[in-house]
Protein backbone atom coordinates (compact mmCIF):
# COMPACT_ATOMS: atom_id res chain seq x y z
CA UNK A 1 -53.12 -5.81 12.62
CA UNK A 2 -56.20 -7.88 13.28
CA UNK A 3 -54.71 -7.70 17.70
CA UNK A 4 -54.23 -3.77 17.22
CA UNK A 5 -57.48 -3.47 16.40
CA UNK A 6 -58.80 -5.32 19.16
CA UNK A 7 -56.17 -3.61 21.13
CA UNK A 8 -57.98 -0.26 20.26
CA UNK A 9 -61.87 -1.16 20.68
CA UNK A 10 -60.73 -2.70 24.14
CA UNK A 11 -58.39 0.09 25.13
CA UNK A 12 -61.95 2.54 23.84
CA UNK A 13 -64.25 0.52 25.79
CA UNK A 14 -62.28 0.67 29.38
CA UNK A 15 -61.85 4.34 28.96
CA UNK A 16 -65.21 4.49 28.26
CA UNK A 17 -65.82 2.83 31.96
CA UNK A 18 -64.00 5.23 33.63
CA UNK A 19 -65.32 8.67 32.37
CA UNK A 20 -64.27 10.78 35.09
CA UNK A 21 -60.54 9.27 34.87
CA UNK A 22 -60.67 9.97 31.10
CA UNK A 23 -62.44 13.78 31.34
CA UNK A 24 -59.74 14.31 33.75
CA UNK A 25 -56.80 12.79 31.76
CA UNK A 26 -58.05 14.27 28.40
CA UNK A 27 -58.26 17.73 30.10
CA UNK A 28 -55.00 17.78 31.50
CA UNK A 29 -53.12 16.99 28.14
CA UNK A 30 -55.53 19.69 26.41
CA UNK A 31 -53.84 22.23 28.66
CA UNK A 32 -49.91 20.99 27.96
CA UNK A 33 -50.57 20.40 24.16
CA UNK A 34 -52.45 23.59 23.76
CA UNK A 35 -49.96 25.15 25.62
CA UNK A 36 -47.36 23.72 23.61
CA UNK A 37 -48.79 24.28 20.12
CA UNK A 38 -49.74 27.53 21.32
CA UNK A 39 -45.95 29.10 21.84
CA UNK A 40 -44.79 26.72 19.06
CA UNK A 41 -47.25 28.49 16.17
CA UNK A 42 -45.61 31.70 17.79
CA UNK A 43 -42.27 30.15 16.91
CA UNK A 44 -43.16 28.94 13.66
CA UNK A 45 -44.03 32.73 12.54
CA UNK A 46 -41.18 34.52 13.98
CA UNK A 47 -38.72 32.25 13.13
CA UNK A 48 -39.47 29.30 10.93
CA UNK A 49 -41.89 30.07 8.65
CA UNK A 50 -40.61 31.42 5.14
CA UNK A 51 -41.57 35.04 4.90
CA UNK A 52 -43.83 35.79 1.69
CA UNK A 53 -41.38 37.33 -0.30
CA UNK A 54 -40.32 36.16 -3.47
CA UNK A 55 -36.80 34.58 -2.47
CA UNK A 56 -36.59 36.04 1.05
CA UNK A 57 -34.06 33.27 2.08
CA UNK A 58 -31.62 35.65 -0.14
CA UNK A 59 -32.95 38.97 2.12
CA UNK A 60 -29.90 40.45 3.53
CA UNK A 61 -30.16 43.03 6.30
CA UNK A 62 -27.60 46.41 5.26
CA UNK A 63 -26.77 48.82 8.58
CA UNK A 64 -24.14 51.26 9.85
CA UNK A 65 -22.28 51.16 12.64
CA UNK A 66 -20.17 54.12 14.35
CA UNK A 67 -17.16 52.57 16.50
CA UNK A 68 -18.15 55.27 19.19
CA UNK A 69 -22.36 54.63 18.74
CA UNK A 70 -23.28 51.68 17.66
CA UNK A 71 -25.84 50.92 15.22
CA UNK A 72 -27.08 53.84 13.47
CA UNK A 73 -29.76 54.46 10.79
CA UNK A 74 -28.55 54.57 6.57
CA UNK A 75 -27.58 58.01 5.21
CA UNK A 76 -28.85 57.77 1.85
CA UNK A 77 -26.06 59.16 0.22
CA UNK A 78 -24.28 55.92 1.08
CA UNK A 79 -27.19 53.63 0.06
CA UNK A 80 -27.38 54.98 -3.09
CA UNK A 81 -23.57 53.90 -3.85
CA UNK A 82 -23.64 50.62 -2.24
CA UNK A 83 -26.84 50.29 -4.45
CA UNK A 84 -25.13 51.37 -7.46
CA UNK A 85 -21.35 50.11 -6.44
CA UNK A 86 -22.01 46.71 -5.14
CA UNK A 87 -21.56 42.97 -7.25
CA UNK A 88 -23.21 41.02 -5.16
CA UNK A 89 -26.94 42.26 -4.96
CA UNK A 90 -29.63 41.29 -7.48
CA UNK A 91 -31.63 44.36 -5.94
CA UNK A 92 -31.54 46.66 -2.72
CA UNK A 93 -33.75 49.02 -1.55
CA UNK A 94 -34.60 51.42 1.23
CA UNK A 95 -37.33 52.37 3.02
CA UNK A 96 -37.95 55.25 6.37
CA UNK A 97 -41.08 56.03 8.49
CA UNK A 98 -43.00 59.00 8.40
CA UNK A 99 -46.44 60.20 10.27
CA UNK A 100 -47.91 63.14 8.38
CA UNK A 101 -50.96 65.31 9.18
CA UNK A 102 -53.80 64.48 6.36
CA UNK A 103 -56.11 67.15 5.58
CA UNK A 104 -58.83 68.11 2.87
CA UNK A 105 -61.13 65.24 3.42
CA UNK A 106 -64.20 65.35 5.98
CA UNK A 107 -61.55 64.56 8.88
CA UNK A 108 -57.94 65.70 9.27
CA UNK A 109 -56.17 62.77 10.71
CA UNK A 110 -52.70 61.40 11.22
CA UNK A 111 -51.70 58.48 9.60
CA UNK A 112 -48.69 56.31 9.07
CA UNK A 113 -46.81 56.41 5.50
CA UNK A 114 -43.52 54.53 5.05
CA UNK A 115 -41.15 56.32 2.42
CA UNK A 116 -39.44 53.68 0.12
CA UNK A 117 -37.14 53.38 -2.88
CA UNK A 118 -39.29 52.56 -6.04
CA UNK A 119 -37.44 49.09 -6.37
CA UNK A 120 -38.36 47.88 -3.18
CA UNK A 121 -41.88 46.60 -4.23
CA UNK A 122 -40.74 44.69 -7.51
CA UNK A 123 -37.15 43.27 -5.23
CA UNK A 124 -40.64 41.56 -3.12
CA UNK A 125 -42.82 40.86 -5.62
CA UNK A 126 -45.42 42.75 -4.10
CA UNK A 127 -47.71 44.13 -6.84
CA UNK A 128 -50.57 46.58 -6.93
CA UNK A 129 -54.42 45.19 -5.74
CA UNK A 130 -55.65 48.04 -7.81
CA UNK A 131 -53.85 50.57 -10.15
CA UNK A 132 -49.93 50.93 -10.33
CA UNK A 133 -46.62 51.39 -7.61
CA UNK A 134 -44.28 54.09 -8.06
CA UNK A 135 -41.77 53.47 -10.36
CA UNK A 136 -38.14 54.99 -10.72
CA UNK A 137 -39.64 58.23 -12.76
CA UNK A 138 -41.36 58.91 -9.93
CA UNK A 139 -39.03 58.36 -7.14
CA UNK A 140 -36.44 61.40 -7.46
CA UNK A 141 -36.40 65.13 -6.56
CA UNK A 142 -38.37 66.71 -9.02
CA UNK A 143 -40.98 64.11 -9.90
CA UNK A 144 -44.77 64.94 -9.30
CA UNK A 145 -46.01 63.62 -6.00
CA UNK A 146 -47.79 60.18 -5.83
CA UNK A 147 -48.78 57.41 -2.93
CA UNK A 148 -49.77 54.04 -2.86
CA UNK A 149 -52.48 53.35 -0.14
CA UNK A 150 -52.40 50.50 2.06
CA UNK A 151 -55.39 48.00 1.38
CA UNK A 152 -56.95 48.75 5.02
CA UNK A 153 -56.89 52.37 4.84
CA UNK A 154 -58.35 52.56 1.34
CA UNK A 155 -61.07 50.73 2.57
CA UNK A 156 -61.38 53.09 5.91
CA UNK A 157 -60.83 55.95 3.98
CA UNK A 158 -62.86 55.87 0.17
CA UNK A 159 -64.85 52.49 1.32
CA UNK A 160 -62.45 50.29 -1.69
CA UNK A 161 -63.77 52.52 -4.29
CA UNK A 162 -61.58 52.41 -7.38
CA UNK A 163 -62.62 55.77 -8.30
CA UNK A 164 -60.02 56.57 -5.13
CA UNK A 165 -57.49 56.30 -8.08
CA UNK A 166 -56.26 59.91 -9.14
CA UNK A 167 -57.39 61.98 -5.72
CA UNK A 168 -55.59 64.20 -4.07
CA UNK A 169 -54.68 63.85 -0.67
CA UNK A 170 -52.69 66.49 1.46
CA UNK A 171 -49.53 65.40 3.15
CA UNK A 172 -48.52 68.17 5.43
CA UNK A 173 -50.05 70.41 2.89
CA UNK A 174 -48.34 68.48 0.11
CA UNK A 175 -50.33 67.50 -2.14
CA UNK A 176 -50.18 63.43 -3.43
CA UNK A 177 -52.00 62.08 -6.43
CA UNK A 178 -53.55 58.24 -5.17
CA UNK A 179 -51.96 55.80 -7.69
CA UNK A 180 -52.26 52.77 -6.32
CA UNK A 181 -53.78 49.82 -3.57
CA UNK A 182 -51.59 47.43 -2.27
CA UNK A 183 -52.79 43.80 -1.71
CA UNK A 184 -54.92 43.09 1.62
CA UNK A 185 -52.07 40.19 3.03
CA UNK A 186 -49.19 43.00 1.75
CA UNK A 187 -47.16 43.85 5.27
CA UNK A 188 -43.38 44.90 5.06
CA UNK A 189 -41.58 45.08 7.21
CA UNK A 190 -43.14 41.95 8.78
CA UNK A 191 -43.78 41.61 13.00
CA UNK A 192 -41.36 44.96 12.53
CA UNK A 193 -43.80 48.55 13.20
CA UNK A 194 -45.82 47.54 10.44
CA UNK A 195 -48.42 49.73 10.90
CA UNK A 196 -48.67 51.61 7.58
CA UNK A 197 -51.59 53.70 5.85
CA UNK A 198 -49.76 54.32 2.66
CA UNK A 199 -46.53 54.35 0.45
CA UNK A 200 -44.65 57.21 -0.95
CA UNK A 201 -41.40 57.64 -3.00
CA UNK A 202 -38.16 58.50 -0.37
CA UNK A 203 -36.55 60.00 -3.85
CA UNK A 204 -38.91 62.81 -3.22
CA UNK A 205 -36.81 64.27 -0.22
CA UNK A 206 -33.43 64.31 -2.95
CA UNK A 207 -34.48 67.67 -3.42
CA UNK A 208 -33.96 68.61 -0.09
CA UNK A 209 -30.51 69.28 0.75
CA UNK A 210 -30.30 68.34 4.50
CA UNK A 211 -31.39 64.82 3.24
CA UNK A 212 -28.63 63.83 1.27
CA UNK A 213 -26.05 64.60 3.45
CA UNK A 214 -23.68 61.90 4.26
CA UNK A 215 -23.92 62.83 8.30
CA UNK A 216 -27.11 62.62 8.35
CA UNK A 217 -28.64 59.15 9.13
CA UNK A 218 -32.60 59.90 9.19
CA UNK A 219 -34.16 56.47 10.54
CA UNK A 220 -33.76 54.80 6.72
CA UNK A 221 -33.67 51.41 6.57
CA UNK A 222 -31.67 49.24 4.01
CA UNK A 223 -32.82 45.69 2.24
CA UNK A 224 -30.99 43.28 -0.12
CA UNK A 225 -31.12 40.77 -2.23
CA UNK A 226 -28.17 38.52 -2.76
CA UNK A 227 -27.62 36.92 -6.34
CA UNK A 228 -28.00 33.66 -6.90
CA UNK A 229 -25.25 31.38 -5.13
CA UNK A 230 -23.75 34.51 -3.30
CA UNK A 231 -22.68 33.83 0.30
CA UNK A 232 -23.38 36.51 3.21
CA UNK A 233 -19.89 36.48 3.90
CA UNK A 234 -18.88 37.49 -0.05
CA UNK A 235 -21.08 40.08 0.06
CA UNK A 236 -20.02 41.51 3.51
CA UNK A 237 -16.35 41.79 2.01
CA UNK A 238 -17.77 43.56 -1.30
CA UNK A 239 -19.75 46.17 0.76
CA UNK A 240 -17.21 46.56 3.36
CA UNK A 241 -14.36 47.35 -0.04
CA UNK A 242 -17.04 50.01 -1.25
CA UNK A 243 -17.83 51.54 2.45
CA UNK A 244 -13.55 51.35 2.33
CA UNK A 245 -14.06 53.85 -0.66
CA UNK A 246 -16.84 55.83 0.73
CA UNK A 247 -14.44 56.55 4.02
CA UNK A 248 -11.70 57.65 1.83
CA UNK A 249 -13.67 59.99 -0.34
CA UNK A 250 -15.99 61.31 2.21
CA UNK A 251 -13.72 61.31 5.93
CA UNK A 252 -15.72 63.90 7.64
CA UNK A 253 -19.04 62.01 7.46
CA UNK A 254 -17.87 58.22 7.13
CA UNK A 255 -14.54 58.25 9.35
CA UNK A 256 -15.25 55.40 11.85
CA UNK A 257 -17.94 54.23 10.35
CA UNK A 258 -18.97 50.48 8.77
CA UNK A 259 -21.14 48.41 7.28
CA UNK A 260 -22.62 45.31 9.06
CA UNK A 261 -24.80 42.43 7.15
CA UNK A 262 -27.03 39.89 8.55
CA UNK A 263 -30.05 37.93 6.90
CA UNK A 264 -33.56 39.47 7.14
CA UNK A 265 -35.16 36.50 8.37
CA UNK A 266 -33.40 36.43 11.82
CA UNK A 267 -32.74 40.09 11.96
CA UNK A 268 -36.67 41.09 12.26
CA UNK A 269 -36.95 37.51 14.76
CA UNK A 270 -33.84 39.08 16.68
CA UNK A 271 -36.53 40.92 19.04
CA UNK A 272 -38.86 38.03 19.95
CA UNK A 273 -36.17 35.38 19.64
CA UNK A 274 -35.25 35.47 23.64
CA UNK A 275 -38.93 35.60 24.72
CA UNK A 276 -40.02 33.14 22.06
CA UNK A 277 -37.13 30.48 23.63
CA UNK A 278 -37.93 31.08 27.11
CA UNK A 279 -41.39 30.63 26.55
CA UNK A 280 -40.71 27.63 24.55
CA UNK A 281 -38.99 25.82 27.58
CA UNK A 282 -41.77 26.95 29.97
CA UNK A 283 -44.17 25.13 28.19
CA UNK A 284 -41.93 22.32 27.94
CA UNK A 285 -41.80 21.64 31.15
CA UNK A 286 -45.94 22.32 31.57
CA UNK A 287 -45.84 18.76 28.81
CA UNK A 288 -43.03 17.40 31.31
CA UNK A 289 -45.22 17.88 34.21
CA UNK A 290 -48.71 17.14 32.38
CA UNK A 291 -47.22 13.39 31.10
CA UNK A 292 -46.14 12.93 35.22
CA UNK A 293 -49.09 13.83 36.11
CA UNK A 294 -50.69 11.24 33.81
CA UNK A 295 -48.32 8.80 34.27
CA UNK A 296 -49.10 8.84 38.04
CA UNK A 297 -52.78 8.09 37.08
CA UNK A 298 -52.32 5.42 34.79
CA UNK A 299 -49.98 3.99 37.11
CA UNK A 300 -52.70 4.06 39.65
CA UNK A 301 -55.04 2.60 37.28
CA UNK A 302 -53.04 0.13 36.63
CA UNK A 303 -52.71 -1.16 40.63
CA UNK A 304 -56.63 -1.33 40.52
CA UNK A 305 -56.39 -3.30 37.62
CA UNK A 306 -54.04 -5.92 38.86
CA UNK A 307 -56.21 -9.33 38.93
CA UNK A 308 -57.48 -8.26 35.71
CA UNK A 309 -53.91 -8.49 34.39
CA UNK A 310 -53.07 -11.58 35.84
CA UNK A 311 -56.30 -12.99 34.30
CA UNK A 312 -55.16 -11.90 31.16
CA UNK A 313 -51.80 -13.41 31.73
CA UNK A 314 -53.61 -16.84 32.78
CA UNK A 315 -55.72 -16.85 29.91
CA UNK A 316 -52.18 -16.81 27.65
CA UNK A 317 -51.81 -13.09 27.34
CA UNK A 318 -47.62 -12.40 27.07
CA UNK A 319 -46.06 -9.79 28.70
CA UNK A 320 -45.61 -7.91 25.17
CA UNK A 321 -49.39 -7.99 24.48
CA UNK A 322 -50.18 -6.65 28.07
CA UNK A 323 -47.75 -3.88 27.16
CA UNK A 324 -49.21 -3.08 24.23
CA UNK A 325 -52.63 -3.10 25.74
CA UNK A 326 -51.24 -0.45 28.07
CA UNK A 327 -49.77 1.50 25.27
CA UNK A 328 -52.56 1.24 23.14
CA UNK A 329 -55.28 2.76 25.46
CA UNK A 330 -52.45 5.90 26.41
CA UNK A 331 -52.02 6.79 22.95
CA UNK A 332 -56.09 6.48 22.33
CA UNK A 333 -55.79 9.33 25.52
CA UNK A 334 -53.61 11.45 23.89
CA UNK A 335 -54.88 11.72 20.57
CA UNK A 336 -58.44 12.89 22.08
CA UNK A 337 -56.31 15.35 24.44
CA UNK A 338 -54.19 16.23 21.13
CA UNK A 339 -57.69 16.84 19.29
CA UNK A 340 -58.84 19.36 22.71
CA UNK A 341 -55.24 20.79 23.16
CA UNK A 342 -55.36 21.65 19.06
CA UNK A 343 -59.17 23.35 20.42
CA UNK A 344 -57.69 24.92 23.02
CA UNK A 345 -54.74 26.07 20.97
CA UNK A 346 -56.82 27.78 18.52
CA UNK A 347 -58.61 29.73 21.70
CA UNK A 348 -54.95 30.34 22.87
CA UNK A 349 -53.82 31.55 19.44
CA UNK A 350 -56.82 33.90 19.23
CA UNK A 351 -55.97 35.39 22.52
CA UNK A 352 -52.55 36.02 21.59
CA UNK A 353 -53.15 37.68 18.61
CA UNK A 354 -55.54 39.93 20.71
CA UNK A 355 -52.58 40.85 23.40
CA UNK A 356 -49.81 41.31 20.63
CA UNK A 357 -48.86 45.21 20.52
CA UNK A 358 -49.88 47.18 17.58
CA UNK A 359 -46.83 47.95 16.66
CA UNK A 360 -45.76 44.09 16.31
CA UNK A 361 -47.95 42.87 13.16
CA UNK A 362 -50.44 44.49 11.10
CA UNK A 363 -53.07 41.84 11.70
CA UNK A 364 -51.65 39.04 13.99
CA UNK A 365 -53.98 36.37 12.76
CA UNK A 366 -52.40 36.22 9.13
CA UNK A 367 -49.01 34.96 11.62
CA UNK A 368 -49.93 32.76 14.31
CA UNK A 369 -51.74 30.17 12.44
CA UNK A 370 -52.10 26.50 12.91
CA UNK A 371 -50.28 25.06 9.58
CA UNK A 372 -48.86 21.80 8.23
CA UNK A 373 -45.70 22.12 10.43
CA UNK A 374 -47.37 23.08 13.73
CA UNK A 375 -49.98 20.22 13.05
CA UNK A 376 -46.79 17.86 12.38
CA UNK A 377 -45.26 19.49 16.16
CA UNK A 378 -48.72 18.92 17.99
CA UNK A 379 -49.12 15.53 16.42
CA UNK A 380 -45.11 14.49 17.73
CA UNK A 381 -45.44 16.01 21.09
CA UNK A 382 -48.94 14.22 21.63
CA UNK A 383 -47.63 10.99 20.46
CA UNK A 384 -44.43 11.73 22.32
CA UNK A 385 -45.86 12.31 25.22
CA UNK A 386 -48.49 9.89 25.41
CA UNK A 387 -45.02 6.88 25.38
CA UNK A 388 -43.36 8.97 27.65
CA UNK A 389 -46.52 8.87 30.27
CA UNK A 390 -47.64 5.14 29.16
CA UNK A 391 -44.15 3.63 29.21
CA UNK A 392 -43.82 2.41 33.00
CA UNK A 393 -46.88 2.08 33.54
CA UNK A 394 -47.41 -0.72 30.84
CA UNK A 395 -43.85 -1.93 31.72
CA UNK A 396 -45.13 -2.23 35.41
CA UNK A 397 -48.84 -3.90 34.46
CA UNK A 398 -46.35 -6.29 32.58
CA UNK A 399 -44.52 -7.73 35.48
CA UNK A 400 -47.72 -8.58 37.08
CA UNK A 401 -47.57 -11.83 39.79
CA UNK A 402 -50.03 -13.82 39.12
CA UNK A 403 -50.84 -15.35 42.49
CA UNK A 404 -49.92 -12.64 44.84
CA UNK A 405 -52.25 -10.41 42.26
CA UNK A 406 -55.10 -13.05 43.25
CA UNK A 407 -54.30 -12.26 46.96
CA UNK A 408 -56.49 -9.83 49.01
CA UNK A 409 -53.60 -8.62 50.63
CA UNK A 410 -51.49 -7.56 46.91
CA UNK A 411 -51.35 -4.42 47.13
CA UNK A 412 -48.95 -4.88 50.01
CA UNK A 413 -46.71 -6.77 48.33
CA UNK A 414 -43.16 -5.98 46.95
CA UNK A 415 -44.56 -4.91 43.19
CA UNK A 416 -47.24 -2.85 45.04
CA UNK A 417 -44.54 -1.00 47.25
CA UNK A 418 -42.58 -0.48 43.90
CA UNK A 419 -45.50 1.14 42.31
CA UNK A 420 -46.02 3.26 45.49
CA UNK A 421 -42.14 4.21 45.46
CA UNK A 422 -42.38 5.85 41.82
CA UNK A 423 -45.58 7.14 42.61
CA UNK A 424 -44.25 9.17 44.99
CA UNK A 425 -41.09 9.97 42.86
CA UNK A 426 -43.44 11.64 40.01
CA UNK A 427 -45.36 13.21 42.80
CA UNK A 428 -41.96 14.78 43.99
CA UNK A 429 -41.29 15.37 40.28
CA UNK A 430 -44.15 17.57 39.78
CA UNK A 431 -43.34 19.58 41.91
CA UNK A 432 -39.75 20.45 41.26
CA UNK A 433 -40.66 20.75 37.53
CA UNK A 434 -43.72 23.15 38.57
């Protein structure tokens, strides 16, 4: 431990010599870390990270499909059997978009309300910031109207006054008594249009006839949650036996029709996944050509620093300590570039959230974050990195020949023309890569 730590204050000390070799080498790995943490924290919230739902690893994904049309939207005729049919869900719920005209405030303005089944909000565990949600007295035909308002938009709209509580607002001309504010960090559906002023009850439209037909699949949306120790493949075979009951007693709207399943998680990541991945390689190969890059300087430190290893191999210094030495000062390199590339990831991130659409997350911030498992990635691609650009190098400082070192004429010998040779491969390398 005690020849580490030399190792370490020695390695400090010659990069401290060389400032303009270490600015350099410490700014290149900034930009292939950075990169690389960057897309990764983009990864990590589309498609690692747990969503903040209470058990969302159970969230099951409910859709139609015609055999002539595809995918289609839920008719929520059907939902409400495979709601109240099904064995396999603890809860499911349904939810549509809507984008009515408000009026009777100073403004008129249109905003964004998402319709949703009055179980959806307890199957999440999503509870009011101020007041109360809908609940299942409220969410049918002939119930008295009421909305929950977003956190943002009670803020915009009555400045997070509680006294919003029991207003009137006019939908359309409909009007909605204000029962409720959800949480600030409340977005559902996440990365998915989540853009949403306020909540109503979809049992509200039950009264309208054209709603609840069976042909008539208007843009709802359908969310489960499976029981406890219930595979997706058990519950596909009990929805597909009720929507096998639901053909036979309604042909005209359900002939041809199915019912397909798939877990939330990678259903919302199923539109980012592709761009996520290919962006994920790109920068891959940004680290692949930052660590040649590197690697070609260290290895032409290294040939300037030639007498001074076969001094150190004179003095008794083994060809394990000279690697080590090596080593030691490329990994003291990459953990400052680690420290800039997690700088210039956070300046990255902050961009990115700036560029993402709208329509992809509410706030982007509250997704691509820097947290304990893209600190663990940065920290395993610098370190990887760092013995993938140090290795030969050290292994070729290692071999050093003592006298022809302490010739004038070394760097024209055979271990000199061998350093040239790969020199010139990672030069080549670069370039292909780039």
């Amino acid at each position: 431990m005690n020849a580490l730590w030399q190792d370490i204050r020695f390695g400090i000390r010659m990069l401290l010599k060389s400032p303009g070799f270490t600015f350099i080498a410490i700014a290149i790995l900034a930009i292939g870390i950075g990169a690389n943490t960057t897309i990764f924290s983009a990864v990590n919230a589309f498609m690692l990270r747990p969503l903040p739902f209470d058990g969302s690893e159970r969230m099951v994904w409910l859709q139609e499909v015609n055999e002539a049309f595809g995918d289609m939207s839920v008719a929520y005729a059907n939902y409400q059997d495979w709601r109240d049919r099904n064995k396999s869900f603890e809860e499911m719920a349904c939810y549509r978009s809507s984008s009515p005209n408000v009026t009777g405030g100073e403004t008129p303005e249109r905003i964004y309300v998402r319709q949703a089944s009055a179980n959806l909000f307890p199957m999440l565990g999503a509870k009011p910031f101020v007041g109360r949600a809908f609940d299942k007295s409220d969410d049918k035909g002939d119930a008295a109207k009421t909305v929950v308002l977003s956190y943002g938009y009670w803020q915009k709209r009555f400045g997070g006054e509680e006294s919003a509580l029991g207003k009137t607002m006019l939908f359309d001309g409909d009007p909605f008594t204000i029962i409720g504010v959800m949480p600030p960090d409340f977005c559902f559906p996440p990365f998915l249009s989540s853009q949403c002023d306020a909540w109503t009850p979809i049992g509200l439209n039950e009264s309208q006839s054209w709603f609840m037909q069976r042909y008539n699949h208007t843009g709802i949306d359908s969310v489960g949650k499976l029981k406890s120790g219930v595979s997706l493949k058990k519950a596909q075979e009990d929805i597909d036996a009720v929507y096998a009951q639901l053909r036979e007693a309604y042909p005209d709207a359900n002939s041809g029709n199915s019912v397909t399943l798939s877990y939330y998680r990678e259903q919302i990541a199923n539109g980012v996944r592709p761009a996520m991945l290919v962006l994920m390689g790109a920068v891959a190969f940004v680290l692949l050509i930052v660590s040649a890059n590197i690697g070609n300087l260290l290895l032409a430190r290294s040939s300037a620093r030639t007498q001074e290893f076969a001094v150190r191999s004179a003095l008794g210094a083994g060809r394990m300590r000279i690697i080590r030495q090596v080593l030691c000062e490329g990994l003291i390199l990459v953990l400052f570039g680690g420290a800039a590339g997690l700088m210039a990831a956070m300046w990255g991130l902050d961009s990115l959230a700036r560029i993402v659409p709208v329509n992809t997350v509410t706030d982007p911030r509250q997704f691509f974050r820097i947290d304990g498992t893209v600190l663990l990635f940065s920290l395993i691609v610098s370190l990887g990195s760092g013995l993938l650009f140090s290795l030969i190098p050290a292994l070729q400082a290692s071999r050093v020949n003592m006298n022809e070192a302490m010739k004038d004429n070394s760097r024209s010998t055979s271990g000199g023309s061998k350093r040239k040779r790969f020199r010139e491969f990672l030069v080549v390398s670069d370039i292909t890569l780039a």
